[in-house]
Protein backbone atom coordinates (compact mmCIF):
# COMPACT_ATOMS: atom_id res chain seq x y z
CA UNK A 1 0.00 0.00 0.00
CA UNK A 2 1.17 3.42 -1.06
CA UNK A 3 -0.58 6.15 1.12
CA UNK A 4 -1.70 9.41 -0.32
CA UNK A 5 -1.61 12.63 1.81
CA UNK A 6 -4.68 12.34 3.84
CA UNK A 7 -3.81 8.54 4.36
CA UNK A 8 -0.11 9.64 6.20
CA UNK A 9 -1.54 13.36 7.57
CA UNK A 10 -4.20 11.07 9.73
CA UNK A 11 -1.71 8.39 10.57
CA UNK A 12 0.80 10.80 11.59
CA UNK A 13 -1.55 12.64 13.78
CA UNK A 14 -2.42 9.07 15.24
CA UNK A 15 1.33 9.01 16.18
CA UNK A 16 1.58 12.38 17.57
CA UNK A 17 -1.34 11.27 19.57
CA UNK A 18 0.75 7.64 20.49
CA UNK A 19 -0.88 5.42 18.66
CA UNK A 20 2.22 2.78 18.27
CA UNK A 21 0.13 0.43 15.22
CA UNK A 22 -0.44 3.28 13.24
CA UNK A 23 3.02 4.94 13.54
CA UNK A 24 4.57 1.58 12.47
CA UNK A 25 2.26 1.65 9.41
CA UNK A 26 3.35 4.94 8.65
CA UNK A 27 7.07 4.54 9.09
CA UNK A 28 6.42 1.70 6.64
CA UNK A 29 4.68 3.89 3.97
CA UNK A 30 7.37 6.75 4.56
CA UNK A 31 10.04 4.04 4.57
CA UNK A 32 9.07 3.19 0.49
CA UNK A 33 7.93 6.81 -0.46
CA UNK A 34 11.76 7.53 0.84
CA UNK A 35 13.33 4.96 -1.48
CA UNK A 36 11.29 6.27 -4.65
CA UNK A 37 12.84 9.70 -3.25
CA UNK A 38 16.46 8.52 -3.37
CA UNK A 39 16.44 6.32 -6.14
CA UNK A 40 17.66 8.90 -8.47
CA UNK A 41 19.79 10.79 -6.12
CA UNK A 42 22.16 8.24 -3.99
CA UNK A 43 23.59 4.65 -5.70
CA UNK A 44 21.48 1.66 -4.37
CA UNK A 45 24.57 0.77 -2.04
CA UNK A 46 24.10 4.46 0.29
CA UNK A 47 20.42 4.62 -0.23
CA UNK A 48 19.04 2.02 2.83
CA UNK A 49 21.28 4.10 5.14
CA UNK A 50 19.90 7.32 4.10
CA UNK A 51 16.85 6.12 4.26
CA UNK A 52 17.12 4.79 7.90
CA UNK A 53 18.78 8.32 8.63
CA UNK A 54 15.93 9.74 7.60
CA UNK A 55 13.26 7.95 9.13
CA UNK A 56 15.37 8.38 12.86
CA UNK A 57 15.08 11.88 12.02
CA UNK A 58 11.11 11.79 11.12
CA UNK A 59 11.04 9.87 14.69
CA UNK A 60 13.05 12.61 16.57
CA UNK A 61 11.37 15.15 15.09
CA UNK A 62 7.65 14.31 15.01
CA UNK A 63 6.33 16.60 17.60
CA UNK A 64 7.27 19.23 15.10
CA UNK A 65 5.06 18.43 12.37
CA UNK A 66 2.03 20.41 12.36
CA UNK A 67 -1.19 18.63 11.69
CA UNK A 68 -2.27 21.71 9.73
CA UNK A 69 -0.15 21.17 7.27
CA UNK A 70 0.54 18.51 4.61
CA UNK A 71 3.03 15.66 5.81
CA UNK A 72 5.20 15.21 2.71
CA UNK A 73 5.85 18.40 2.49
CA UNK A 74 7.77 17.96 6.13
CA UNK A 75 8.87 14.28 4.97
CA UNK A 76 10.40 15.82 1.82
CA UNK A 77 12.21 18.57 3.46
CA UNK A 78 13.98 16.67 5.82
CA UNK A 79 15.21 14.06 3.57
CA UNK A 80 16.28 17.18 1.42
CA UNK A 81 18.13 18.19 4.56
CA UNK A 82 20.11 14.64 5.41
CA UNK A 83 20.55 14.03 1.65
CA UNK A 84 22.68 17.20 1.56
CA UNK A 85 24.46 16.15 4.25
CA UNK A 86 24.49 13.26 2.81
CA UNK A 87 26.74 14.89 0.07
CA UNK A 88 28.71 16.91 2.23
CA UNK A 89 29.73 13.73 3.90
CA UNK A 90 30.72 11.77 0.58
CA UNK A 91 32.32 14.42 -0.82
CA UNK A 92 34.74 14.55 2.31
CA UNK A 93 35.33 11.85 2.51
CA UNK A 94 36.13 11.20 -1.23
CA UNK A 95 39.00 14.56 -0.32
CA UNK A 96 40.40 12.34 2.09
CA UNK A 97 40.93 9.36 -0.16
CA UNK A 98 42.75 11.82 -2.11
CA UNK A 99 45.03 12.59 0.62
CA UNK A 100 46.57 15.86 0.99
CA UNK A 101 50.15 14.75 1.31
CA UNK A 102 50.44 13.09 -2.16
CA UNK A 103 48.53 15.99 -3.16
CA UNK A 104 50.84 18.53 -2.44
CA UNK A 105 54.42 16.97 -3.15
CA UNK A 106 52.33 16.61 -6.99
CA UNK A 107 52.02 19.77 -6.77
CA UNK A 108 55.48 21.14 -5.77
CA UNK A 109 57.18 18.91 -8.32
CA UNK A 110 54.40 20.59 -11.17
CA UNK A 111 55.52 24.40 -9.95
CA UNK A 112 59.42 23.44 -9.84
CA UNK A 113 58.56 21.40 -13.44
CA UNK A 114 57.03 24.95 -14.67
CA UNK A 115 59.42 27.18 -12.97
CA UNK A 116 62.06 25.56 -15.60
CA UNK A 117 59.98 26.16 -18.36
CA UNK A 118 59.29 29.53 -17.97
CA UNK A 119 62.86 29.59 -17.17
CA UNK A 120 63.90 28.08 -20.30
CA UNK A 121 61.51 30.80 -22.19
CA UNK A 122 62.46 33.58 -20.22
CA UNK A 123 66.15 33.30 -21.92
CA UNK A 124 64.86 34.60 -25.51
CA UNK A 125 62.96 37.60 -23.45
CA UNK A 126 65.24 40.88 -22.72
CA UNK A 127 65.91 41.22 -18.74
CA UNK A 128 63.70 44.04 -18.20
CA UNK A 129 60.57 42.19 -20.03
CA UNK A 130 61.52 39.12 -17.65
CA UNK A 131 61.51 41.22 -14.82
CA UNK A 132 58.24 42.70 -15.51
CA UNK A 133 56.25 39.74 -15.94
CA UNK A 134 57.89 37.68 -12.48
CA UNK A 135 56.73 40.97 -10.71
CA UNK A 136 53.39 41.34 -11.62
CA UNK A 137 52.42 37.62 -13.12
CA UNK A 138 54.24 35.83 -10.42
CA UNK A 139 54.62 37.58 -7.29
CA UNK A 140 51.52 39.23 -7.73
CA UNK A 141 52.91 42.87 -7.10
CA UNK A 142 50.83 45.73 -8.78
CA UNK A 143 52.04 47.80 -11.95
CA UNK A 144 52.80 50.65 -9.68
CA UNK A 145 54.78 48.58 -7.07
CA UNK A 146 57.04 46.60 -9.98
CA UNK A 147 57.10 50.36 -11.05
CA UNK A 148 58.74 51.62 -7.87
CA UNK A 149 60.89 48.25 -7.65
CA UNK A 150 62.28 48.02 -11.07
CA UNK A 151 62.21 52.03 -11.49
CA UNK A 152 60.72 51.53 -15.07
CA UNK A 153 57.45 53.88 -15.69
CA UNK A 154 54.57 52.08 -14.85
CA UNK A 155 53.25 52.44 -18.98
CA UNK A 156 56.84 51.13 -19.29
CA UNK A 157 56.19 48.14 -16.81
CA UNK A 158 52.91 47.48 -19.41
CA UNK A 159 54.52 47.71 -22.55
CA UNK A 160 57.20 44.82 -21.15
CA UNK A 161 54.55 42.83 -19.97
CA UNK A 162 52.64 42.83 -22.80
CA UNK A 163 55.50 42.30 -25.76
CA UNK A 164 57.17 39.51 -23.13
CA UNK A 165 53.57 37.44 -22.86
CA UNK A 166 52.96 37.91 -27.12
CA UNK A 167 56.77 37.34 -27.75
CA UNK A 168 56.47 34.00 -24.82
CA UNK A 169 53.26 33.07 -26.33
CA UNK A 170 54.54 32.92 -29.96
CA UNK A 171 57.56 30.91 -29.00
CA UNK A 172 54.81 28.27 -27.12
CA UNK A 173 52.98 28.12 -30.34
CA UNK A 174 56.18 27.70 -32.33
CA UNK A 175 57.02 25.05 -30.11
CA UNK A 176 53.82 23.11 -30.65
């Protein structure tokens, strides 16, 4: 039996009012209107412990459902609520799997790996173009402080970082 709205709003008020036959029957009918819920949203292997994660909650929190209003309405918002967690939770835990230490010595070895490219680029580039570009591209200084730094005019400090990225992205092409 699949109940319909009035079937589960009178049953649930039955529970509020301790009725422990009906509020089995109900948990039973909220149990498989939960499954149809997740079926699409968790893989069949997560989806009985969501369920059951839901259902505790329904328990804990029936005293807050208002007999005014519809009941799955309420059932659909909190397994909204835990499915999102839900999420949260997986997704943590698949960051963890990836493990941070692995993570970062892959990424050291990629910035020394592109440090020696650009290094190897920067050699066709005159010194003050090179300059230039580290200050503002790489250390993230402004035009006015690699200005003040390099003592090149800050339209100066433009014009070398704009001929050093077309001349550095020409020789990438021409490398290709």
């Amino acid at each position: 039996m699949i109940a319909d709205e009035a079937s589960m709003a009178r049953m649930m008020a039955a529970a509020q009012n301790g009725d422990r036959a009906v509020y089995r029957v109900l948990l039973a009918e909220a149990q498989l209107w939960l499954e149809r819920f997740f079926a699409k949203r968790v893989p069949p292997a997560q989806r009985d412990d969501l369920v059951q994660e839901v259902l505790l909650a329904v328990h804990n929190k029936r005293a807050s459902w208002d007999p005014s209003r519809p009941f799955f309405p309420w059932l659909a918002a909190i397994a909204r609520y835990r499915w999102v967690d839900h999420l949260r939770k997986v997704y943590r835990s698949a960051e963890d799997e990836l493990g941070d230490h692995d993570a970062a010595q892959d990424s050291e070895e990629e910035v020394v790996m592109a440090r020696m490219s650009l290094e190897r680029l920067f050699v066709h580039l005159p010194e003050k173009q090179v300059e230039a570009i580290e200050l503002v591209k790489i250390e993230g200084l402004s035009i006015a402080e690699a200005s003040a730094r390099t003592g090149q005019s800050e339209s100066l400090v433009k014009v070398n970082i704009h001929r050093g990225l077309k001349k550095l992205s020409a020789l990438v092409e021409k490398a290709d």
